[in-house]
N, C-alpha and C. Protein backbone atom coordinates (compact mmCIF):
# COMPACT_ATOMS: atom_id res chain seq x y z
N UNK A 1 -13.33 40.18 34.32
CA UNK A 1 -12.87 39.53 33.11
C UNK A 1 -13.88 38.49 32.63
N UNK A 2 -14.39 37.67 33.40
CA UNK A 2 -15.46 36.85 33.30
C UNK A 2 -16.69 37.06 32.48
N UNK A 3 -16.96 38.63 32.73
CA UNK A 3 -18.28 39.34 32.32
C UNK A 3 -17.84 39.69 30.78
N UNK A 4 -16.86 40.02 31.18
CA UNK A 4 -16.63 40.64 29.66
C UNK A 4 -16.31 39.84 28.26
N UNK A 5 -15.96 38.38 28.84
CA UNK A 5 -15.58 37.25 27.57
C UNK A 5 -17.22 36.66 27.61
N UNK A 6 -18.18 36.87 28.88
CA UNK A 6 -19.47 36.09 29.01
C UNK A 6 -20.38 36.71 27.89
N UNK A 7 -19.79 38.31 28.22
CA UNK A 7 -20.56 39.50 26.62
C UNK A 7 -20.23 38.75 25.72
N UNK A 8 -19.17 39.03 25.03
CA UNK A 8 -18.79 38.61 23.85
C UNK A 8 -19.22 37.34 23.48
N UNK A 9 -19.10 36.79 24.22
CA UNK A 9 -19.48 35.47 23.81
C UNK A 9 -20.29 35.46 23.28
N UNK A 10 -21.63 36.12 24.15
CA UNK A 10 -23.32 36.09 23.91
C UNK A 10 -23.36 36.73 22.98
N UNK A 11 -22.62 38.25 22.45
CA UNK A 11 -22.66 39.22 20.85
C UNK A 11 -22.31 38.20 20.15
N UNK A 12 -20.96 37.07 20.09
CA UNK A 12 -20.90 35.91 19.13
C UNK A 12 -21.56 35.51 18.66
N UNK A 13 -22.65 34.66 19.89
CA UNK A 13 -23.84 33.65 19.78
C UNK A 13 -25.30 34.57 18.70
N UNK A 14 -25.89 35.68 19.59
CA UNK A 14 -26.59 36.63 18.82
C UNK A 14 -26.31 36.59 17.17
N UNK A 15 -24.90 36.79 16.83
CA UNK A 15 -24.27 37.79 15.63
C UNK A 15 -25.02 35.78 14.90
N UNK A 16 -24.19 35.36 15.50
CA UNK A 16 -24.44 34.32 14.61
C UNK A 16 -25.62 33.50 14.53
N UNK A 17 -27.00 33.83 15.39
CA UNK A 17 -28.33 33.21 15.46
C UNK A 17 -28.56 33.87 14.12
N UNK A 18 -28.31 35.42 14.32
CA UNK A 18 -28.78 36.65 13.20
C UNK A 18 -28.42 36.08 11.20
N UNK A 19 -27.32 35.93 11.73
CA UNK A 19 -26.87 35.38 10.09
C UNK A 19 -27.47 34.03 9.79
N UNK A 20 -27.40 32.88 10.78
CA UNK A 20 -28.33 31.74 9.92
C UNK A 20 -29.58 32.01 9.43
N UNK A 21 -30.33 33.19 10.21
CA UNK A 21 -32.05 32.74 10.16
C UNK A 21 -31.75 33.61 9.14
N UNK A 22 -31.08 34.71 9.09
CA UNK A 22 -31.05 35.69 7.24
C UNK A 22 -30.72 34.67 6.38
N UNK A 23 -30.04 33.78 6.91
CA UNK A 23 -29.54 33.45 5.45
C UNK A 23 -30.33 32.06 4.78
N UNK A 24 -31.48 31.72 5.59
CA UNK A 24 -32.58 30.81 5.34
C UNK A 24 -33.08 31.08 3.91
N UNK A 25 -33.02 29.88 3.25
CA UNK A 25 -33.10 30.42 1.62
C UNK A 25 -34.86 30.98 1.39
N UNK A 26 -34.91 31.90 0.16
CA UNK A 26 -36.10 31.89 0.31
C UNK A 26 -37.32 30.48 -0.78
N UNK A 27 -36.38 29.66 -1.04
CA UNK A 27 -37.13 28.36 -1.53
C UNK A 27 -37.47 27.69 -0.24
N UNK A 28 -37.48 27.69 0.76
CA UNK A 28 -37.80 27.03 1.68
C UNK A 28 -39.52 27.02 2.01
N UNK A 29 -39.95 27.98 2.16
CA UNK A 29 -41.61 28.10 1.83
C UNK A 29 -42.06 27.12 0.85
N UNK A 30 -41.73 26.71 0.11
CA UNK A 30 -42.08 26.21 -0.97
C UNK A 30 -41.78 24.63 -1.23
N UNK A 31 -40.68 24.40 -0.19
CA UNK A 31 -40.23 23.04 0.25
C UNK A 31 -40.88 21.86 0.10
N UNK A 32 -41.02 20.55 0.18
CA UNK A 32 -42.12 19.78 0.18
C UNK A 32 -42.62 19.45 -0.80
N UNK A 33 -43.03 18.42 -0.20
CA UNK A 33 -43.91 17.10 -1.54
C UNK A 33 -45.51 17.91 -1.86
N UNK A 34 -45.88 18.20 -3.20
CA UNK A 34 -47.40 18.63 -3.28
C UNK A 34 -47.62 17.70 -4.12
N UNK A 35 -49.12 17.71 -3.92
CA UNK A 35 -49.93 16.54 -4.79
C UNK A 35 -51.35 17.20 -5.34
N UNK A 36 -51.29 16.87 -6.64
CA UNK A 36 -52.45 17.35 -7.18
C UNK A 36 -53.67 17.12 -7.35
N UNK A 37 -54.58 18.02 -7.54
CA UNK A 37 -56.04 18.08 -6.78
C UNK A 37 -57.03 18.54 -8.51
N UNK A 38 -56.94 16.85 -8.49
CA UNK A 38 -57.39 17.39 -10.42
C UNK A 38 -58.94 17.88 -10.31
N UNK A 39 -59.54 17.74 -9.17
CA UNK A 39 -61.10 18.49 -8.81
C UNK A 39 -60.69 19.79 -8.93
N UNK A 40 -59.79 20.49 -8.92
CA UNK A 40 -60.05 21.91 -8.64
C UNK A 40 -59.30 22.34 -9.50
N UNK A 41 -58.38 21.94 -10.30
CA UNK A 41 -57.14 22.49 -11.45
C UNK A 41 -58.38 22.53 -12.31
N UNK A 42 -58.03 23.26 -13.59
CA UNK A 42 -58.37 24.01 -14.17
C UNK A 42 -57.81 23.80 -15.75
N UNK A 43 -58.65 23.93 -16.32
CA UNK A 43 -57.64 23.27 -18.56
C UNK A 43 -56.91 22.68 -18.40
N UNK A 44 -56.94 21.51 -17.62
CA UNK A 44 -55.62 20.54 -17.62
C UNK A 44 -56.54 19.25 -17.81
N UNK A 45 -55.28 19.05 -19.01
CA UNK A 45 -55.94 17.72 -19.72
C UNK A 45 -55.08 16.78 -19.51
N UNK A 46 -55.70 15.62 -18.42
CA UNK A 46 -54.62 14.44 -17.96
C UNK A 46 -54.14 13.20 -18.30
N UNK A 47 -54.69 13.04 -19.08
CA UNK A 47 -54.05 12.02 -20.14
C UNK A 47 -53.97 10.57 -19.49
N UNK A 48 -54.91 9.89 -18.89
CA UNK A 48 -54.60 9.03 -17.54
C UNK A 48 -54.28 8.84 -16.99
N UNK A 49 -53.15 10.00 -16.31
CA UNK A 49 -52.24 9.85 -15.30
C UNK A 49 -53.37 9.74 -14.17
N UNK A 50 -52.77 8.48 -13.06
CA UNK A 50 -53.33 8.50 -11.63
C UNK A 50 -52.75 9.55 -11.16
N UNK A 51 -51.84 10.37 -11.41
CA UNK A 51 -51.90 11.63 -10.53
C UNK A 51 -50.68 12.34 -10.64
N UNK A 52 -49.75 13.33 -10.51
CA UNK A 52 -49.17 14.34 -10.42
C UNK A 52 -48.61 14.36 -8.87
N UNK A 53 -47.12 14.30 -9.29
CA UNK A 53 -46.74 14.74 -7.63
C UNK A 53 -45.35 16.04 -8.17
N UNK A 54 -45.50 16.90 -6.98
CA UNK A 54 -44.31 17.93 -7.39
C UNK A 54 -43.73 17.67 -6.24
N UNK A 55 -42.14 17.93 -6.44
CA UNK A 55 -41.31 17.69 -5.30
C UNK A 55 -40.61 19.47 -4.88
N UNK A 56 -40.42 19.70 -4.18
CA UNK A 56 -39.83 21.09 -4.62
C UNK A 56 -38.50 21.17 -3.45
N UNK A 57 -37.59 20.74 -3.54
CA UNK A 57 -36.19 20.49 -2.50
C UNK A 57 -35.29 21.65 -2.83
N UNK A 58 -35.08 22.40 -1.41
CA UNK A 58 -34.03 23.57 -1.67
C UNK A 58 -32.17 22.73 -1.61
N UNK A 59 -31.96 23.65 -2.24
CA UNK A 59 -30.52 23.21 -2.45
C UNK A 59 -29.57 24.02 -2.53
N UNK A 60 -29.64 24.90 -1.11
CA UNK A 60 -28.72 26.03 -1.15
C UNK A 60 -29.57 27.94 -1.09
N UNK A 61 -28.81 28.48 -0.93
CA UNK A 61 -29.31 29.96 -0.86
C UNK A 61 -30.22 29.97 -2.38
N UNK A 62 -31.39 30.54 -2.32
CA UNK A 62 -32.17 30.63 -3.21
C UNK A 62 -32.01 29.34 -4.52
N UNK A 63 -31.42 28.38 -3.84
CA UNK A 63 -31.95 27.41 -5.49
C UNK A 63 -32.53 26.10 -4.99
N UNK A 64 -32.93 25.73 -6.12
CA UNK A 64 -33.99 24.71 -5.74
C UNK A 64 -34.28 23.83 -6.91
N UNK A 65 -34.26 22.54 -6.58
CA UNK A 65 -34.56 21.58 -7.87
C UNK A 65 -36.48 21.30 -7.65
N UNK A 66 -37.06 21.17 -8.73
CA UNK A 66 -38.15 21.16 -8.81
C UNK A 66 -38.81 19.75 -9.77
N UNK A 67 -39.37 18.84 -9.11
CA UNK A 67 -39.31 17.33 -9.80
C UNK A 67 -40.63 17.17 -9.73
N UNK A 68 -40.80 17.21 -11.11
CA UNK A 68 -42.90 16.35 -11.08
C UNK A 68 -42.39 15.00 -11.68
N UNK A 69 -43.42 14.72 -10.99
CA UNK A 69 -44.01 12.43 -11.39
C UNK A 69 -45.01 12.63 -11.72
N UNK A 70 -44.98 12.41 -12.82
CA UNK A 70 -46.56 11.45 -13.63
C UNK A 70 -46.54 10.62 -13.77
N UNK A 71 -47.64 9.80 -13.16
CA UNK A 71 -47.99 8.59 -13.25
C UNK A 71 -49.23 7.99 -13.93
N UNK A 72 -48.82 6.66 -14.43
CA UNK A 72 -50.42 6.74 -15.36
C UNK A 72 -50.13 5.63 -15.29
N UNK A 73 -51.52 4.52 -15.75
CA UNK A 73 -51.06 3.02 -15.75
C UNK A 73 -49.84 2.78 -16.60
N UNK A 74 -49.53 3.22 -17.10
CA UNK A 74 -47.92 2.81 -18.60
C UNK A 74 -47.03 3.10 -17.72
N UNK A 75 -46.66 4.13 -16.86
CA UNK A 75 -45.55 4.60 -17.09
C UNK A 75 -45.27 5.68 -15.59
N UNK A 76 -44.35 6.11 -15.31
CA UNK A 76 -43.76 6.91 -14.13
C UNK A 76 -42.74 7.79 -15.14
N UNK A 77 -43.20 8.85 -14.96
CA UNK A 77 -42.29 10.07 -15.97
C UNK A 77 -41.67 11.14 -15.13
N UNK A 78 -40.38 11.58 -14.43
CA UNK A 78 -40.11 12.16 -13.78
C UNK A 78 -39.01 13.33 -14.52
N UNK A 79 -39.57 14.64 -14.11
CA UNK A 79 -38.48 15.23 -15.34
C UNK A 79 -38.06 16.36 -13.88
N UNK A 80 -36.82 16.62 -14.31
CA UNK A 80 -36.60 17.54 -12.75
C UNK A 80 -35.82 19.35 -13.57
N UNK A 81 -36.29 20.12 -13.06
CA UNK A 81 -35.74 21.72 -13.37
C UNK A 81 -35.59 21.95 -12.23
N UNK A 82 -33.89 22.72 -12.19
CA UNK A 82 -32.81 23.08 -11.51
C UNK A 82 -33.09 24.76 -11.54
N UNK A 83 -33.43 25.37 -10.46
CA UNK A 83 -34.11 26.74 -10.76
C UNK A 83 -33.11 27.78 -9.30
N UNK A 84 -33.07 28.71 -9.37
CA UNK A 84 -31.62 29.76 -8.71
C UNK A 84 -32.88 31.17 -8.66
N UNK A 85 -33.72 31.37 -7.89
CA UNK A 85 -34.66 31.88 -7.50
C UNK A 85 -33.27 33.81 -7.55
N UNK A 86 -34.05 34.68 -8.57
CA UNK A 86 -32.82 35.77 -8.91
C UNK A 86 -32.04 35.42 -9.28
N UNK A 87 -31.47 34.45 -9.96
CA UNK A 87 -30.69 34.46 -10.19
C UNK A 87 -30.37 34.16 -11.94
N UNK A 88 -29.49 33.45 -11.95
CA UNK A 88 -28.85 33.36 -13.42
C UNK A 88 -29.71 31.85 -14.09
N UNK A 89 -29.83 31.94 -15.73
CA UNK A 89 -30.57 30.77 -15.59
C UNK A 89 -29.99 29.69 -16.05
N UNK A 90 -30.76 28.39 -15.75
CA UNK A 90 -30.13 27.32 -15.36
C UNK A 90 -30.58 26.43 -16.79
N UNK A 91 -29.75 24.98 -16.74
CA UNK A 91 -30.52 24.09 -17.77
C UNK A 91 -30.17 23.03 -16.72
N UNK A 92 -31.08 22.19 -17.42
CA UNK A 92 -32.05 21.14 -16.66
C UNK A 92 -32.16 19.80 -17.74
N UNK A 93 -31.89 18.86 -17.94
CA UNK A 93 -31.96 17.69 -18.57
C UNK A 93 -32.88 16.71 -18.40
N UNK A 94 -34.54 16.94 -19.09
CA UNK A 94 -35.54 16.08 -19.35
C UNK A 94 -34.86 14.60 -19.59
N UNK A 95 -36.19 13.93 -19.10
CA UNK A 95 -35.50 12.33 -20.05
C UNK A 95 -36.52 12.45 -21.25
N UNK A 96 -35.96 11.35 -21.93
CA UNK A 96 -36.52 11.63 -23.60
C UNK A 96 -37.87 10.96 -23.24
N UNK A 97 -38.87 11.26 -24.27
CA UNK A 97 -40.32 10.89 -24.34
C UNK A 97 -41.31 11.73 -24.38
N UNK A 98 -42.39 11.45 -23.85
CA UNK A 98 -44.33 12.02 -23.94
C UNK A 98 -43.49 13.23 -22.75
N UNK A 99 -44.22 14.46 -22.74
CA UNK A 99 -44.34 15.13 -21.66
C UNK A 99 -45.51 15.37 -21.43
N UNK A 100 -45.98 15.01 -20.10
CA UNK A 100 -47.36 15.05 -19.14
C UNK A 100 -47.63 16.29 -19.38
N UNK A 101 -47.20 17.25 -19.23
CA UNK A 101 -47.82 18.85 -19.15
C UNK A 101 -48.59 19.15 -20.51
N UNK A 102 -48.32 18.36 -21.29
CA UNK A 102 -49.17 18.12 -22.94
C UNK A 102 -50.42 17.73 -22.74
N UNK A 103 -50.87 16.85 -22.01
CA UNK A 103 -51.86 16.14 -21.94
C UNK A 103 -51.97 15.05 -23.15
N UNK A 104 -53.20 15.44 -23.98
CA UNK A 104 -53.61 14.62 -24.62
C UNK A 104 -52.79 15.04 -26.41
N UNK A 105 -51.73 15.84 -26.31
CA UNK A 105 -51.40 15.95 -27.20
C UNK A 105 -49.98 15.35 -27.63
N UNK A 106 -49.69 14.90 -28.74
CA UNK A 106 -48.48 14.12 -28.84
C UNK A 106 -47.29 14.76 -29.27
N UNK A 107 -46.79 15.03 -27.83
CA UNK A 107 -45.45 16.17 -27.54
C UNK A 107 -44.65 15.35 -26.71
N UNK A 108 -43.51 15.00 -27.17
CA UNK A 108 -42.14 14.75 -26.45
C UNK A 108 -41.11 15.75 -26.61
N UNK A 109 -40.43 15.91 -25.24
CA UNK A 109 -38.95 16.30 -25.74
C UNK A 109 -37.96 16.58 -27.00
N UNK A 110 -37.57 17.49 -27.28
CA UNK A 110 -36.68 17.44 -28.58
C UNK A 110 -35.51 16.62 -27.98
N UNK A 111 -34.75 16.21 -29.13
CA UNK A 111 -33.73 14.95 -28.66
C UNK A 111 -32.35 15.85 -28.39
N UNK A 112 -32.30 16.64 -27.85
CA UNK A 112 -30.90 17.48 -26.93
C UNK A 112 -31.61 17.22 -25.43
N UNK A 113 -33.07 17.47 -25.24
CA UNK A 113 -33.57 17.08 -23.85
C UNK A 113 -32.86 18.25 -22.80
N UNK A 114 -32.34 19.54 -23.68
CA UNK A 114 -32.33 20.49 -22.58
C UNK A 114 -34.03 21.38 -22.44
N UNK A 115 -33.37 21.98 -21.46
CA UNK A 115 -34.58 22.70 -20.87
C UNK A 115 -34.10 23.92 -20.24
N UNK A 116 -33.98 25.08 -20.88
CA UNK A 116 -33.50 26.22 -20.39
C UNK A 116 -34.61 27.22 -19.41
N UNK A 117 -33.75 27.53 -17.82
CA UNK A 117 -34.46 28.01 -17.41
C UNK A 117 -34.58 29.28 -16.75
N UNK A 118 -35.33 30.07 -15.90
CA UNK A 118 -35.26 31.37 -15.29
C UNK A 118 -36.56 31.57 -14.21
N UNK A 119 -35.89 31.88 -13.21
CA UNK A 119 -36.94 32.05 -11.75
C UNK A 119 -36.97 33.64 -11.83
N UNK A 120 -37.53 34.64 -11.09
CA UNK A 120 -37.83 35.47 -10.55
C UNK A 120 -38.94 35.42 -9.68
N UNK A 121 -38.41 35.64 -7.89
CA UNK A 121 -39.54 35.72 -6.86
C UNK A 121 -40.24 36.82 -6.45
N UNK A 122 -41.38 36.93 -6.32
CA UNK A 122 -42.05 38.22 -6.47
C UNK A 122 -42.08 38.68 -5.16
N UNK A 123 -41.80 39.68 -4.39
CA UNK A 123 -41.42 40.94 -3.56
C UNK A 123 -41.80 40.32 -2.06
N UNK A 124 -43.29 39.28 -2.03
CA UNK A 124 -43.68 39.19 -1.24
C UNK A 124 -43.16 37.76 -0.66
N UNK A 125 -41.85 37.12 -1.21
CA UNK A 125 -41.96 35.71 -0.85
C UNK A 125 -42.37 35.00 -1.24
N UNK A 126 -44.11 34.46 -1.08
CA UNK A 126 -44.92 33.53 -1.37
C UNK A 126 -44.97 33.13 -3.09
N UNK A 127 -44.46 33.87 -3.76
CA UNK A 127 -44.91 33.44 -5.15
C UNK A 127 -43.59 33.65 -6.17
N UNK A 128 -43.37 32.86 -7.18
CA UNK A 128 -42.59 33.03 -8.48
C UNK A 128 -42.65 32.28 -9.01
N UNK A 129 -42.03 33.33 -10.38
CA UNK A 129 -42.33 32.95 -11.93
C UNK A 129 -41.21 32.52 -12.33
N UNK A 130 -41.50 31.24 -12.92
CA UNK A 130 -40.36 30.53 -13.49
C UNK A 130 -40.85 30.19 -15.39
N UNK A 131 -39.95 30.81 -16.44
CA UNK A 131 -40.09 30.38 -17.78
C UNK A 131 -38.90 29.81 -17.85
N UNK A 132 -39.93 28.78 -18.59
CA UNK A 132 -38.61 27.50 -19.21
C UNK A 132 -38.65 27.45 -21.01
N UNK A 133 -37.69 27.00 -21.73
CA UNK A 133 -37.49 27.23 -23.02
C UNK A 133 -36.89 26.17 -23.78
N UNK A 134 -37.76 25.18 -24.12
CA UNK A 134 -36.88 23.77 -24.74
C UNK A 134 -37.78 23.56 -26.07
N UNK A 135 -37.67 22.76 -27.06
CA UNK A 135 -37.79 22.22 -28.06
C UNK A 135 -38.71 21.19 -27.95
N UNK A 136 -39.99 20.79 -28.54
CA UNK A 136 -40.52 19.28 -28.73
C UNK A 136 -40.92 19.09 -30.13
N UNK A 137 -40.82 17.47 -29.99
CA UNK A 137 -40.85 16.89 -31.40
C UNK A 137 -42.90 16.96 -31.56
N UNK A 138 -43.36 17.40 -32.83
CA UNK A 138 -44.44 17.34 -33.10
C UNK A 138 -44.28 16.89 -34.23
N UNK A 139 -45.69 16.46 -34.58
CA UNK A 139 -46.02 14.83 -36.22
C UNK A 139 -45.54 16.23 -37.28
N UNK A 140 -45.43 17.98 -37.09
CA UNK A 140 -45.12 18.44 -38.39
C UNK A 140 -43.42 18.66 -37.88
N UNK A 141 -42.69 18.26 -37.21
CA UNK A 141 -41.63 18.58 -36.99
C UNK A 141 -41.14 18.87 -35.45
N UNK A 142 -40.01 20.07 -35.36
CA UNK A 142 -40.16 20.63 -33.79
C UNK A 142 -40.62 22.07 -34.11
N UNK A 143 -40.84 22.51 -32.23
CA UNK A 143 -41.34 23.45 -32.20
C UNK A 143 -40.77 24.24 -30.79
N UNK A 144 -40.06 25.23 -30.78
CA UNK A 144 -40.01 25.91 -29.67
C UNK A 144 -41.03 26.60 -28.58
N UNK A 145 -40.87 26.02 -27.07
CA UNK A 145 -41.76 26.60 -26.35
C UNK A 145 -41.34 27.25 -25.79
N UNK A 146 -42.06 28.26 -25.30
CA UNK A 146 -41.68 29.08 -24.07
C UNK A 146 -42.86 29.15 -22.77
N UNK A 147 -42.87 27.85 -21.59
CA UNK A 147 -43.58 28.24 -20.52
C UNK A 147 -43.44 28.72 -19.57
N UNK A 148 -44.33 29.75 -19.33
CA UNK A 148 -44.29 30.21 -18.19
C UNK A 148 -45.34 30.04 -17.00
N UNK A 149 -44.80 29.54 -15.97
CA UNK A 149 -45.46 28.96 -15.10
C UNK A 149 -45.16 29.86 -13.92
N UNK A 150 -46.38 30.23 -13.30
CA UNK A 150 -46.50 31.30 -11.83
C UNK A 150 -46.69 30.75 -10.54
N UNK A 151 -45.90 30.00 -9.61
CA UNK A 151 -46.21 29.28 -8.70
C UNK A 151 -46.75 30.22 -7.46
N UNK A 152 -47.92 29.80 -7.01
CA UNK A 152 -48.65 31.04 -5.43
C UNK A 152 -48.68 29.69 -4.37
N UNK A 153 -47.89 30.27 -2.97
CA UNK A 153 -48.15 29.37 -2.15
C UNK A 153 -49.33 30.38 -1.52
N UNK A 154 -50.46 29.46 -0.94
CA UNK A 154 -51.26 29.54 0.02
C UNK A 154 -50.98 30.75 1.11
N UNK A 155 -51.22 31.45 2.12
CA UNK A 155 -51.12 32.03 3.15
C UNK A 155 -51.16 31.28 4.31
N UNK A 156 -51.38 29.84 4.37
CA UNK A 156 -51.45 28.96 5.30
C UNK A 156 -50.20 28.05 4.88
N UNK A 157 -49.95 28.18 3.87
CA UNK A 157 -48.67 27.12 3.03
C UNK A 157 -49.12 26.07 3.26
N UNK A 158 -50.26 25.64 2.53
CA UNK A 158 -50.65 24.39 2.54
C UNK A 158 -51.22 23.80 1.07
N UNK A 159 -51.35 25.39 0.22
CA UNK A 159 -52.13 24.93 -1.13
C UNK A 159 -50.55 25.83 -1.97
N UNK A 160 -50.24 24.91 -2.88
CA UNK A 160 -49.68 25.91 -4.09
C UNK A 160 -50.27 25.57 -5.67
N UNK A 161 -50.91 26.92 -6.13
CA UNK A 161 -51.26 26.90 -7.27
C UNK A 161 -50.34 27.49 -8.45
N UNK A 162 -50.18 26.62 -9.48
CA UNK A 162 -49.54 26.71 -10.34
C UNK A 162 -50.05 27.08 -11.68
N UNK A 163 -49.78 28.25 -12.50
CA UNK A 163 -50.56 28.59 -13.79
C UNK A 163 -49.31 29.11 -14.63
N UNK A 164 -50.04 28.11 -15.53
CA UNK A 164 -49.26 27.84 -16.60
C UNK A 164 -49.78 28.55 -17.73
N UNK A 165 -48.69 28.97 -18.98
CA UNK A 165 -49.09 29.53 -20.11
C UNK A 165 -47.69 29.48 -21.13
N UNK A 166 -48.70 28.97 -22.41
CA UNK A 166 -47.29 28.75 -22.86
C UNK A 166 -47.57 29.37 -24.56
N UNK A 167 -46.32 29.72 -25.62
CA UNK A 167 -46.50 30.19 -26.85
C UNK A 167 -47.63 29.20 -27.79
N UNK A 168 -47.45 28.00 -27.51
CA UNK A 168 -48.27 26.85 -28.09
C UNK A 168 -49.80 26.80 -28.02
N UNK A 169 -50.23 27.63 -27.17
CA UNK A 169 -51.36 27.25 -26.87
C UNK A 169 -52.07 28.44 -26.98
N UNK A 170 -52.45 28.51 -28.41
CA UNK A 170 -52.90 29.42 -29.07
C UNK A 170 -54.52 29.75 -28.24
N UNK A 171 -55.29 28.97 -27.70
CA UNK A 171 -56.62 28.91 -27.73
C UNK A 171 -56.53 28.42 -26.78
N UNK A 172 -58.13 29.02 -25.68
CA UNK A 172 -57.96 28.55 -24.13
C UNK A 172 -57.55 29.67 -23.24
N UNK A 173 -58.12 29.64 -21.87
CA UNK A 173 -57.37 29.85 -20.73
C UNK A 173 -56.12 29.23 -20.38
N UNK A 174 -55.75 30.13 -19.52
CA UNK A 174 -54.35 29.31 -18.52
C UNK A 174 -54.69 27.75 -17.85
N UNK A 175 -53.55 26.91 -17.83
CA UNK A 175 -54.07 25.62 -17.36
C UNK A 175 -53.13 26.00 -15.34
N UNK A 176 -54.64 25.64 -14.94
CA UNK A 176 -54.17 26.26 -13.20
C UNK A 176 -54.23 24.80 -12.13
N UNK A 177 -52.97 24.35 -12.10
CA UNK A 177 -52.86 23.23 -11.00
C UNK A 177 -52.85 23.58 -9.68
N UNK A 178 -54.21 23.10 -9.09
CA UNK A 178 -53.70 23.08 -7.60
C UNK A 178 -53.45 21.86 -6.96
N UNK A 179 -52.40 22.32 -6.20
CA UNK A 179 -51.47 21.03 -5.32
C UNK A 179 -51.76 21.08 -3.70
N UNK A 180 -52.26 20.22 -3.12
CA UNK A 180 -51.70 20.31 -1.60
C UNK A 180 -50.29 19.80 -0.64
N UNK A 181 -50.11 20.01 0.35
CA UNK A 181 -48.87 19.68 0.76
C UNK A 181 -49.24 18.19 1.14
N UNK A 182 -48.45 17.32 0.95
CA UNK A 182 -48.44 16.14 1.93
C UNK A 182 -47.15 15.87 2.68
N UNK A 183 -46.17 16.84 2.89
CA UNK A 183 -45.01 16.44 3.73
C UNK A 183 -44.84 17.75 4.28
């Protein structure tokens, strides 16, 4: 009798090692504080920010909030997108003002300050595409964007590069951030 509740037990223990490690989200790769490496990014125009930090915190089976800081002598600008990796898409609430990903151009937020969004992770894990879809105020009015940004982690998971492309940006290459991990 001993042996046989000692089995079960252990098929319990097994059954249930099996289901946590499946059910490990796949934002977790991607986890962690990155910081950007303006030597090696690429058409990105920084506008004096001392620097760029991305936060990328899972929050459940495939979702994940995604928070950049720009910082520049003026100002600390933190805007965060709420992203469901396959899944359905999300909105996300900018704060009002300049957005850093503009650079040197004078683009804020439209004043609803949503930000509509959509993940898809590509086959292999390491990489996905997230387009986002919000409104900014420009000197002729607003203007709808649509970016799409391709995040690649490293094979060491230590570099993630980010390339961006958006309807606005008629002229130019892709603007390509690379980040390293610091946490």
């Amino acid at each position: 009798m001993k042996r046989h509740i000692s089995f079960v037990l252990m098929i319990v223990i097994a059954f249930l090692l099996v289901v946590s490690v499946s059910s490990v989200s796949s934002a977790q790769g991607f986890a962690g504080t990155w910081n950007i490496d303006k030597t090696q990014s690429k058409h990105a125009d920084f506008f004096d920010e001392a620097g760029i930090i991305i936060r990328i915190i899972p929050n459940g089976n495939n979702r994940m909030t995604i928070e950049q800081v720009a910082t520049s002598e003026y100002a600390e600008i933190t805007t965060t997108t709420n992203v469901v990796l396959n899944g359905s898409e999300t909105t996300s609430v900018w704060p009002s003002g300049d957005l850093p990903i503009f650079g040197y151009e004078a683009v804020a937020i439209g004043s609803d300050q949503t930000v509509k969004s959509k993940a898809v992770q590509g086959s292999d894990k390491s990489s996905f595409d997230l387009t986002s879809y919000f409104t900014v105020v420009v000197s002729q009015g607003t203007y709808k964007i649509v970016l799409h940004s391709h995040y690649q982690l490293s094979s060491d998971g230590k570099t993630l590069t980010v390339t961006n492309t958006r309807n606005s940006r008629k002229q130019g290459e892709p603007v390509v951030y690379i980040l390293h991990r610091i946490d």
